[in-house]
Protein backbone atom coordinates (compact mmCIF):
# COMPACT_ATOMS: atom_id res chain seq x y z
CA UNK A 1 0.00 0.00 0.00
CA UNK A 2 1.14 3.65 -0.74
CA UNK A 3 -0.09 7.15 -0.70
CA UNK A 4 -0.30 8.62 -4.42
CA UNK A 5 -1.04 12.51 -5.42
CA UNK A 6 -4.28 12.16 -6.13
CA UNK A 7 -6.62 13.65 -3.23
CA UNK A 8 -10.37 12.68 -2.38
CA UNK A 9 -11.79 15.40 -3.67
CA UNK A 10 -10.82 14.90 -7.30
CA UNK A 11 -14.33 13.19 -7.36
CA UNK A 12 -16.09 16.84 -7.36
CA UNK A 13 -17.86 17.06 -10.67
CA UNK A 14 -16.29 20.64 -11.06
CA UNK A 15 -11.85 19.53 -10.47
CA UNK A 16 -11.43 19.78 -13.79
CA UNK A 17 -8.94 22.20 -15.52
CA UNK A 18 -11.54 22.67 -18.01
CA UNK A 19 -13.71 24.52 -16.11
CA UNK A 20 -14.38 28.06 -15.77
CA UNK A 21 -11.51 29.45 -13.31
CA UNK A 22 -13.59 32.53 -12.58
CA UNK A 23 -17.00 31.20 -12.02
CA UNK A 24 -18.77 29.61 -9.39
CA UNK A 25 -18.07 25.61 -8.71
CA UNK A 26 -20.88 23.56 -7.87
CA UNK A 27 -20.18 21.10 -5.34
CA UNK A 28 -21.44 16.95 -5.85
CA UNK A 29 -24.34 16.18 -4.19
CA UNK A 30 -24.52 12.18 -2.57
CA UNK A 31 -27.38 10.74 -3.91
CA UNK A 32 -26.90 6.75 -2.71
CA UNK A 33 -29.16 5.91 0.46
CA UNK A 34 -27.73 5.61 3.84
CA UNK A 35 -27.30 2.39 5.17
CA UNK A 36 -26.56 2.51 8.94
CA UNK A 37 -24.29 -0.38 10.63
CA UNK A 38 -21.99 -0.26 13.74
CA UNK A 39 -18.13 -1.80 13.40
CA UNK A 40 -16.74 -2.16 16.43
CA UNK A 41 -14.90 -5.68 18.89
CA UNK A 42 -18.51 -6.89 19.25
CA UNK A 43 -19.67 -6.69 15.43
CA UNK A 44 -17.96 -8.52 12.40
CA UNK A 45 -17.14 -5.88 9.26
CA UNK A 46 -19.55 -6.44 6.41
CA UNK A 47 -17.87 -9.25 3.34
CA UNK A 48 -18.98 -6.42 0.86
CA UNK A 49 -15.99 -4.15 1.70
CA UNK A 50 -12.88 -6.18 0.11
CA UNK A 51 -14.48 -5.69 -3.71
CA UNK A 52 -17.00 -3.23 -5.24
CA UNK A 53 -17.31 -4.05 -8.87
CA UNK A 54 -14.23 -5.92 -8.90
CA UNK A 55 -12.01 -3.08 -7.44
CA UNK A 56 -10.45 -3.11 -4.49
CA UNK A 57 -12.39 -0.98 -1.66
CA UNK A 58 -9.61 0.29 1.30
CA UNK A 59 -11.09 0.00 4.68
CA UNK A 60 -10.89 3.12 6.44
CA UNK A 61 -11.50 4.71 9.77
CA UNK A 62 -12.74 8.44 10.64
CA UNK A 63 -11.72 9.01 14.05
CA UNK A 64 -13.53 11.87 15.91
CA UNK A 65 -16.33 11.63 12.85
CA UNK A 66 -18.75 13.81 14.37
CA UNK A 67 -16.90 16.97 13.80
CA UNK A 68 -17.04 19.29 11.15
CA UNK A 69 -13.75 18.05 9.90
CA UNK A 70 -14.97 14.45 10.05
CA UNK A 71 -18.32 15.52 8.09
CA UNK A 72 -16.57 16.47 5.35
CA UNK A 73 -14.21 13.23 5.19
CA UNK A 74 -17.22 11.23 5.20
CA UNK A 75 -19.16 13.18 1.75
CA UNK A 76 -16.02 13.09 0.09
CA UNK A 77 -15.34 9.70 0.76
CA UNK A 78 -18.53 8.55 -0.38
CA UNK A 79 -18.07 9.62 -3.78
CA UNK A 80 -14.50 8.00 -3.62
CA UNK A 81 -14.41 4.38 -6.31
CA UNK A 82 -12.02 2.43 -3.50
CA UNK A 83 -12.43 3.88 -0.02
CA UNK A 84 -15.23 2.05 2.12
CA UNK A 85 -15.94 3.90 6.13
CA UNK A 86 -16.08 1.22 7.84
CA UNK A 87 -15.45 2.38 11.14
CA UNK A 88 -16.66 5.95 12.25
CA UNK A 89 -15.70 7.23 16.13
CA UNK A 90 -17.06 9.83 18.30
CA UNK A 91 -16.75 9.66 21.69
CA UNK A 92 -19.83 11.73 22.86
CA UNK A 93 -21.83 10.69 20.09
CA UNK A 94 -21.59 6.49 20.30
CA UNK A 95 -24.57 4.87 19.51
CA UNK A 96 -26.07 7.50 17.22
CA UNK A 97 -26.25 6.89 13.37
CA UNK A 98 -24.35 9.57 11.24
CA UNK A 99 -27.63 10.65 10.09
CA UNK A 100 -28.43 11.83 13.44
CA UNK A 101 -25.50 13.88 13.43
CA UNK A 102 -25.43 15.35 10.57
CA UNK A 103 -28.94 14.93 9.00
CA UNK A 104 -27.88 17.01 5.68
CA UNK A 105 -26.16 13.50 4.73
CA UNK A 106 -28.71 11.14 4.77
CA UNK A 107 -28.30 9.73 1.18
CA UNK A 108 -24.33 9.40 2.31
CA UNK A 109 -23.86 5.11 1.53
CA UNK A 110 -23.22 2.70 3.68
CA UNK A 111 -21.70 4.45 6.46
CA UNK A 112 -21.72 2.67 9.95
CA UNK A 113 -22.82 3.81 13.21
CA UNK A 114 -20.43 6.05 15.08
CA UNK A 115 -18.72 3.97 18.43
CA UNK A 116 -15.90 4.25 20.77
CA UNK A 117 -12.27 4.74 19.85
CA UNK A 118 -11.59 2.26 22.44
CA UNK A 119 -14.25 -0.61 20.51
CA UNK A 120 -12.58 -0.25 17.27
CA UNK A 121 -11.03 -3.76 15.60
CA UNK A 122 -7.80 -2.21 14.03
CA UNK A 123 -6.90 -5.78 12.17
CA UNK A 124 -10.44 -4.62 10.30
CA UNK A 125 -8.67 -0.91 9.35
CA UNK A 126 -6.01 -0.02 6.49
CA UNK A 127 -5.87 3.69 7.38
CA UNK A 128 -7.24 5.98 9.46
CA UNK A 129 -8.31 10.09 8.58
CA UNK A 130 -7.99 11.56 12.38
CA UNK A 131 -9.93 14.62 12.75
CA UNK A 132 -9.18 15.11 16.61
CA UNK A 133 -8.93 18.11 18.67
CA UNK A 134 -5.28 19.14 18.61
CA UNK A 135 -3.32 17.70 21.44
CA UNK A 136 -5.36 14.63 21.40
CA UNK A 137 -4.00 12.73 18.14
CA UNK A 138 -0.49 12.16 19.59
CA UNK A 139 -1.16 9.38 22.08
CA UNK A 140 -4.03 7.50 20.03
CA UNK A 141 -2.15 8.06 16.87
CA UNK A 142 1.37 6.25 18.84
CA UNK A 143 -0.70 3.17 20.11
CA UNK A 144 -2.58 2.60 16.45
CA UNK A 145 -0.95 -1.06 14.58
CA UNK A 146 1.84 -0.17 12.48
CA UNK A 147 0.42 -1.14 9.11
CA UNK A 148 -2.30 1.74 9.01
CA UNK A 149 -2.15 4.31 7.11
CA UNK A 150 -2.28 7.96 9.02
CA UNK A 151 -3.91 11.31 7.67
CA UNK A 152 -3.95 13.56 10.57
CA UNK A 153 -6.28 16.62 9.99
CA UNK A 154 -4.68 18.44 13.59
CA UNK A 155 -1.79 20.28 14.28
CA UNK A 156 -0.13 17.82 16.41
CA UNK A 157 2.51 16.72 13.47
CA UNK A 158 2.86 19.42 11.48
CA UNK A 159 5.78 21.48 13.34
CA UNK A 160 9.11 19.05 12.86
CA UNK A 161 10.53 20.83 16.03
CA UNK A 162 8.82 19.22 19.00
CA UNK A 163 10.30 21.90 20.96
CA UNK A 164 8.43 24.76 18.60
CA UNK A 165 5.37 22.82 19.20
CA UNK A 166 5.75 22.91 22.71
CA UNK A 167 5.95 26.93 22.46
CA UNK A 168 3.18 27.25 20.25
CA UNK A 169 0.30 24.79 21.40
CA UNK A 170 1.37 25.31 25.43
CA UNK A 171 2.40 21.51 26.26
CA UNK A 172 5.08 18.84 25.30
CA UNK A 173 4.60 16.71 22.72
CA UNK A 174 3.51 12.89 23.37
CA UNK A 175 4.54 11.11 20.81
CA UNK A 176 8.07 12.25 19.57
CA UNK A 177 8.91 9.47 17.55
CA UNK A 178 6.02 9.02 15.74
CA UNK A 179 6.41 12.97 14.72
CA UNK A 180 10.30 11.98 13.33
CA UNK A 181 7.78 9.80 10.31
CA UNK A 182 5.36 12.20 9.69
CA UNK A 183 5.43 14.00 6.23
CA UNK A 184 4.05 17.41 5.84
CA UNK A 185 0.88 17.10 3.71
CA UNK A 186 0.73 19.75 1.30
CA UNK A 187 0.63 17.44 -1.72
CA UNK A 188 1.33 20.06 -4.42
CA UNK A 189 4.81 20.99 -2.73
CA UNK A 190 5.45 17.45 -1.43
CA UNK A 191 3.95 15.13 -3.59
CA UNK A 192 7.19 12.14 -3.75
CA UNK A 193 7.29 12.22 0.01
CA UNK A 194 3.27 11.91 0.84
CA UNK A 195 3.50 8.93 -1.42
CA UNK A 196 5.84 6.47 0.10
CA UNK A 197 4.72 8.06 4.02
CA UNK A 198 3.08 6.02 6.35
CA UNK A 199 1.81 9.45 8.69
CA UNK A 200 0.79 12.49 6.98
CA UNK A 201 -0.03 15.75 8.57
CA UNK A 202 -2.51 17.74 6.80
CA UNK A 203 -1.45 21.02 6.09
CA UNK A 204 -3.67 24.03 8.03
CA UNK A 205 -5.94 26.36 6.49
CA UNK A 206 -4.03 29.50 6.54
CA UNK A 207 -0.55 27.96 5.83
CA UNK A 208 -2.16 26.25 2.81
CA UNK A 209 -3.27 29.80 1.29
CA UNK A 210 0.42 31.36 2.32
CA UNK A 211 2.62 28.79 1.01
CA UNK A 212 0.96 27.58 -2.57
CA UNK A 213 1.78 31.09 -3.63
CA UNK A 214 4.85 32.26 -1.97
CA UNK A 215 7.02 29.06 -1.81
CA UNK A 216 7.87 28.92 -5.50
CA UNK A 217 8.81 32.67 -5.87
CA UNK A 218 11.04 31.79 -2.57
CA UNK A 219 12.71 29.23 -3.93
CA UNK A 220 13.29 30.64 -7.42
CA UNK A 221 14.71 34.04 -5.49
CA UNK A 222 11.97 35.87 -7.13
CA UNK A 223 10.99 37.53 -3.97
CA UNK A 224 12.63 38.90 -1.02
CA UNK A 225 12.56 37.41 2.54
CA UNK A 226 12.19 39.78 4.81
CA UNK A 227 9.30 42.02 5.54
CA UNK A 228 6.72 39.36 4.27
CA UNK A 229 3.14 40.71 5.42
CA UNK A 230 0.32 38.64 5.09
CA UNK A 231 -3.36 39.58 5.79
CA UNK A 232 -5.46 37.12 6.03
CA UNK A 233 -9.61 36.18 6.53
CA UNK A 234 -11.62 33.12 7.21
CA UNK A 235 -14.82 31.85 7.71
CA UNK A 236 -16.00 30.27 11.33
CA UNK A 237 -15.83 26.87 10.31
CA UNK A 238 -12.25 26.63 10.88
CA UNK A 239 -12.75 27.21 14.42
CA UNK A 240 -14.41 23.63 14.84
CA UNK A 241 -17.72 22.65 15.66
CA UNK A 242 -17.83 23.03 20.12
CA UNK A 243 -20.15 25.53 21.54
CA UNK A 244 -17.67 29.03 22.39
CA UNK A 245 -19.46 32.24 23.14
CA UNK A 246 -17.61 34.45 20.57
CA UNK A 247 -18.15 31.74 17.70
CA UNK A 248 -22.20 32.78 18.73
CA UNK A 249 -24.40 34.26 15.98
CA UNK A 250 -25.02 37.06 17.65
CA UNK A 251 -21.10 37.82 18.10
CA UNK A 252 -20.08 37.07 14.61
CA UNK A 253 -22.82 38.53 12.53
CA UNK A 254 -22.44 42.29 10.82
CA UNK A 255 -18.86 42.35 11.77
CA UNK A 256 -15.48 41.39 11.33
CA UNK A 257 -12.49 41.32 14.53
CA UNK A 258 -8.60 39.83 14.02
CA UNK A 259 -7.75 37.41 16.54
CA UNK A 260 -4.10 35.72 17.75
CA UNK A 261 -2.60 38.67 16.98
CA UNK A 262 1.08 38.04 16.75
CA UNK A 263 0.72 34.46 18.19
CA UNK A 264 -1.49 32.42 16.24
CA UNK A 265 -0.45 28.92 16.44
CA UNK A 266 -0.57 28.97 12.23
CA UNK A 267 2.56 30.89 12.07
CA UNK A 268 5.52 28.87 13.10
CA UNK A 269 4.14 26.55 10.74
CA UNK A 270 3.93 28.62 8.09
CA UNK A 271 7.48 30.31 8.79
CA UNK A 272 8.75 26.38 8.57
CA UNK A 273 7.76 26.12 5.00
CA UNK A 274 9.16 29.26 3.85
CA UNK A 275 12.29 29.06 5.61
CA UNK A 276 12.64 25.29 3.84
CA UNK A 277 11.63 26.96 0.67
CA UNK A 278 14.33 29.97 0.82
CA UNK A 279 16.99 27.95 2.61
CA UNK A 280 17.44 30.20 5.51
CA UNK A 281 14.96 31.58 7.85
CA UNK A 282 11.97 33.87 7.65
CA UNK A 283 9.68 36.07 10.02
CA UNK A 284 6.79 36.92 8.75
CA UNK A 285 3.87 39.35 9.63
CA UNK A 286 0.45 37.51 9.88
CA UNK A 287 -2.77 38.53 11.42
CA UNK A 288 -6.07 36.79 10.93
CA UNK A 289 -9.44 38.43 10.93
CA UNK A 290 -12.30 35.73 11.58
CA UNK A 291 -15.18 37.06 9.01
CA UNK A 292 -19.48 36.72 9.05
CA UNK A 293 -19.19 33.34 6.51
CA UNK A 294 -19.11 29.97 7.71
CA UNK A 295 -16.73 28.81 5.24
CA UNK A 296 -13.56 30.18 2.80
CA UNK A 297 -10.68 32.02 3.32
CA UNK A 298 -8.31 34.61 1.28
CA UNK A 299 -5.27 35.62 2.50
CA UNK A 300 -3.30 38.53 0.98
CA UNK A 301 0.44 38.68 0.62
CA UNK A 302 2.31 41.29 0.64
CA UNK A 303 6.15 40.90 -0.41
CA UNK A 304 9.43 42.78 -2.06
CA UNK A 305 10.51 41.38 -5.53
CA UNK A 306 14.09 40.72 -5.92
CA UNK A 307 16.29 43.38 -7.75
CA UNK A 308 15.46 43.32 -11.79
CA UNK A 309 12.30 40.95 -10.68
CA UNK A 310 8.81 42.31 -12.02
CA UNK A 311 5.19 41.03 -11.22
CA UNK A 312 5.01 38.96 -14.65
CA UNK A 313 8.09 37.09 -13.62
CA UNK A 314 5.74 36.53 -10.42
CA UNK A 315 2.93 35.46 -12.34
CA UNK A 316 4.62 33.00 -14.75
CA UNK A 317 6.36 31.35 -12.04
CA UNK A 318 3.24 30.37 -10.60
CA UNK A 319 1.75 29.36 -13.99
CA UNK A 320 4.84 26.97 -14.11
CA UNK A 321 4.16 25.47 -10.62
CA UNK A 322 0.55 24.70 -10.75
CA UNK A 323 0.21 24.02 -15.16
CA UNK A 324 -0.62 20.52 -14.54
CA UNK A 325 -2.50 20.91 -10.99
CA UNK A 326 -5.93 20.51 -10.92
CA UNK A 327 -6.89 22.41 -7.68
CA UNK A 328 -4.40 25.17 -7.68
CA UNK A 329 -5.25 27.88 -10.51
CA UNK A 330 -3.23 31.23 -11.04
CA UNK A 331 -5.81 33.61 -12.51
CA UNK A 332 -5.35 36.00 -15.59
CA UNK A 333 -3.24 39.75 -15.04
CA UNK A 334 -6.22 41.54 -13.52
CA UNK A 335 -8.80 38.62 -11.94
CA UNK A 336 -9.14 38.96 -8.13
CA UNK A 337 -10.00 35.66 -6.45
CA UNK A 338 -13.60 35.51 -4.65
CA UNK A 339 -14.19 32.76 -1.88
CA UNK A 340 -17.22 32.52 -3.22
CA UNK A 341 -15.73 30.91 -6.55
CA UNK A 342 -14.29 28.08 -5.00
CA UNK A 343 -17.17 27.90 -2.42
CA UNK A 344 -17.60 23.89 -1.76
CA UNK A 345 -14.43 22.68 -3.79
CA UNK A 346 -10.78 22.10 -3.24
CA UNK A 347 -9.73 24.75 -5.21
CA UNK A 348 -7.22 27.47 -4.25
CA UNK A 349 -7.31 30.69 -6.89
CA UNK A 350 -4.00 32.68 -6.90
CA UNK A 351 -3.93 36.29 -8.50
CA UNK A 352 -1.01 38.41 -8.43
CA UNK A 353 -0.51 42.25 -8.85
CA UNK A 354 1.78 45.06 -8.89
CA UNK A 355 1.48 47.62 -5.66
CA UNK A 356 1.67 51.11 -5.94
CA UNK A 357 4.75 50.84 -3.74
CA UNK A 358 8.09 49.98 -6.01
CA UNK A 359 9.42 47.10 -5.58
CA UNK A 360 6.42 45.33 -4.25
CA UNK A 361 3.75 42.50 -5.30
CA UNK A 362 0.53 42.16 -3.57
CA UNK A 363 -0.71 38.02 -4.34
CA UNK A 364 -3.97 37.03 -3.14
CA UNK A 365 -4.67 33.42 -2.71
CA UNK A 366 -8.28 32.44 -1.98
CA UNK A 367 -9.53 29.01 -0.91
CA UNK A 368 -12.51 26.93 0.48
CA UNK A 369 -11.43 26.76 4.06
CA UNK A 370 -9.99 24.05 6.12
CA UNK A 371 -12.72 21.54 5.49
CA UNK A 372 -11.93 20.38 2.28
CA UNK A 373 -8.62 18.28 2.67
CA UNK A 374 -4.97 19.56 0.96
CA UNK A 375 -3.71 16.05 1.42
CA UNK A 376 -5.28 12.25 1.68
CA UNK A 377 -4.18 8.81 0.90
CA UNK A 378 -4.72 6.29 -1.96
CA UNK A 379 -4.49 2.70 -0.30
């Protein structure tokens, strides 16, 4: 078994290159009827899984399934020609069908009913998505058998240095040698490594918007590295799906506020890739405003081109990167990306412009928010 390039949401009936990079995607709708059963020690898997029209069907687990994160693994995946759920977990929500949770997917197929991390039968598994709280993959991702197959959709094995996680997320790190495997999951910019790793850590939200654009002009010296400023918006969504007062209606609506200003935990993470990218290290400038939208994001860059370096040089660099990548599209000279565009897709649109200041580019990046995955496994 191996991990390939090819993510689960290439099954959206609007991925293709074909389409219309300025209009509005339409997102697949599951139209196969639910059937409900629980996998867990006390309940055999169904024989149905190994073959679906004599292809191969992966069985896969969704751990913490009743979270927004997990929701969204679980439509994809039902579209997907060789992935089969056949174990869902959610510790506050055992016992209940998925339908129960999350009645919008009804017609989702043959998902079973959510149970206990603790009930699972991992001889019955051959990888796992984890869509956890962070801090609370590291110890149930170190006990799972060695031949499954890891996505991780937290933060807990993203930042190589244990020691800058341990600044950024406020404890130490449980499961240091598991973190020395994992493989950073932003398939576009890694694609050789996610393939051949056993753990992969699924690139965050805002990292995923800062580093498509800038890490090519970084490493081709088309843009300076210091005084990188990046502005930045997203939906609610990202913040997950518990109950917190200022994630209320009545707090979010008709407004907008930053938050984690200088310390958001996205930073050192997305200071890692860049410095990789440039070969020596880079501070940035990043401050997040949380916006009245439950999903997308757009995060503006600011940077200095390199002596002789002008914003087409930008612009076809990009264009290079991302010809033969079907979520990542750099827009024509002019085109500002809208969230709203790649509303409900994978997609990432990536304009670029000159700024009234000399010297300086201005790149916008927009994307669908942290919900639909930048990196998953074919098994």
């Amino acid at each position: 078994m191996a991990f390939a390039s090819t993510k689960l949401t290439a099954l959206h009936t609007s991925s293709s290159k074909a389409c219309n990079p300025s209009g509005p995607i339409r997102s697949t709708r599951l139209v196969r009827p639910v059937k409900c059963r629980a996998t867990s020690a006390s309940t055999k898997p169904q024989p149905s899984v190994g073959q679906a029209n004599g292809t191969h069907k992966s069985r896969i687990a969704v751990l913490g399934a009743s979270g927004y994160t997990g929701e969204e693994v679980i439509r994809l995946m039902a579209l997907h020609p060789t992935f089969a759920a056949t174990v869902l977990t959610g510790e506050s929500q055992a016992g209940k069908s998925f339908s129960d949770v999350y009645p919008h997917l009804r017609t989702a197929t043959d998902v079973p009913t959510l149970v206990k991390i603790a009930d699972v039968r991992w001889d019955e598994v051959d990888a796992a998505f984890c869509c956890l709280p962070h801090a609370t993959t590291q110890e149930t991702l170190a006990q799972l058998p060695k031949h499954i197959k890891i996505v991780d959709l937290s933060a807990d094995f993203r930042l190589r240095n244990v020691d800058t996680y341990a600044e950024w997320y406020g404890g130490e790190h449980k499961a240091k040698e598991l973190q020395k495997e994992a493989v950073y999951g932003l398939t576009e910019l890694h694609r050789d490594q996610v393939k051949s790793a056993r753990l992969v850590a699924n690139p965050g939200c805002y990292p995923t918007s800062v580093q498509l654009p800038l890490v090519p002009l970084l490493k081709a010296g088309l843009i300076q590295t210091e005084d990188i400023i990046i502005d930045a918006k997203s939906g609610v969504s990202g913040a997950g799906r518990s109950a917190k007062q200022n994630l209320l209606y009545t707090e979010i609506a008709e407004g907008i506020n930053s938050y984690g200003v200088t310390k958001h935990r996205h930073m050192p993470e997305i200071e890692q890739g860049l410095s990789e990218a440039a070969g020596s290290d880079v501070l940035i400038s990043f401050t997040p405003h949380l916006m009245p939208m439950t999903r997308g994001m757009q995060s503006t860059c600011y940077v200095k081109m390199a002596d002789g370096v002008d914003v087409q040089q930008l612009r076809q660099r990009l264009e290079e990167q991302y010809a033969d990548e079907t979520f990542v599209h750099v827009l024509p000279a002019g085109q500002i990306p809208h969230t709203r565009h790649v509303r409900g897709s994978n997609f990432t649109y990536i304009s670029v412009f000159p700024d009234r200041l000399p010297g300086r580019a201005i790149i916008i990046a927009a994307k669908a928010g942290f919900l639909l995955l930048r990196s998953t496994a074919w098994i």
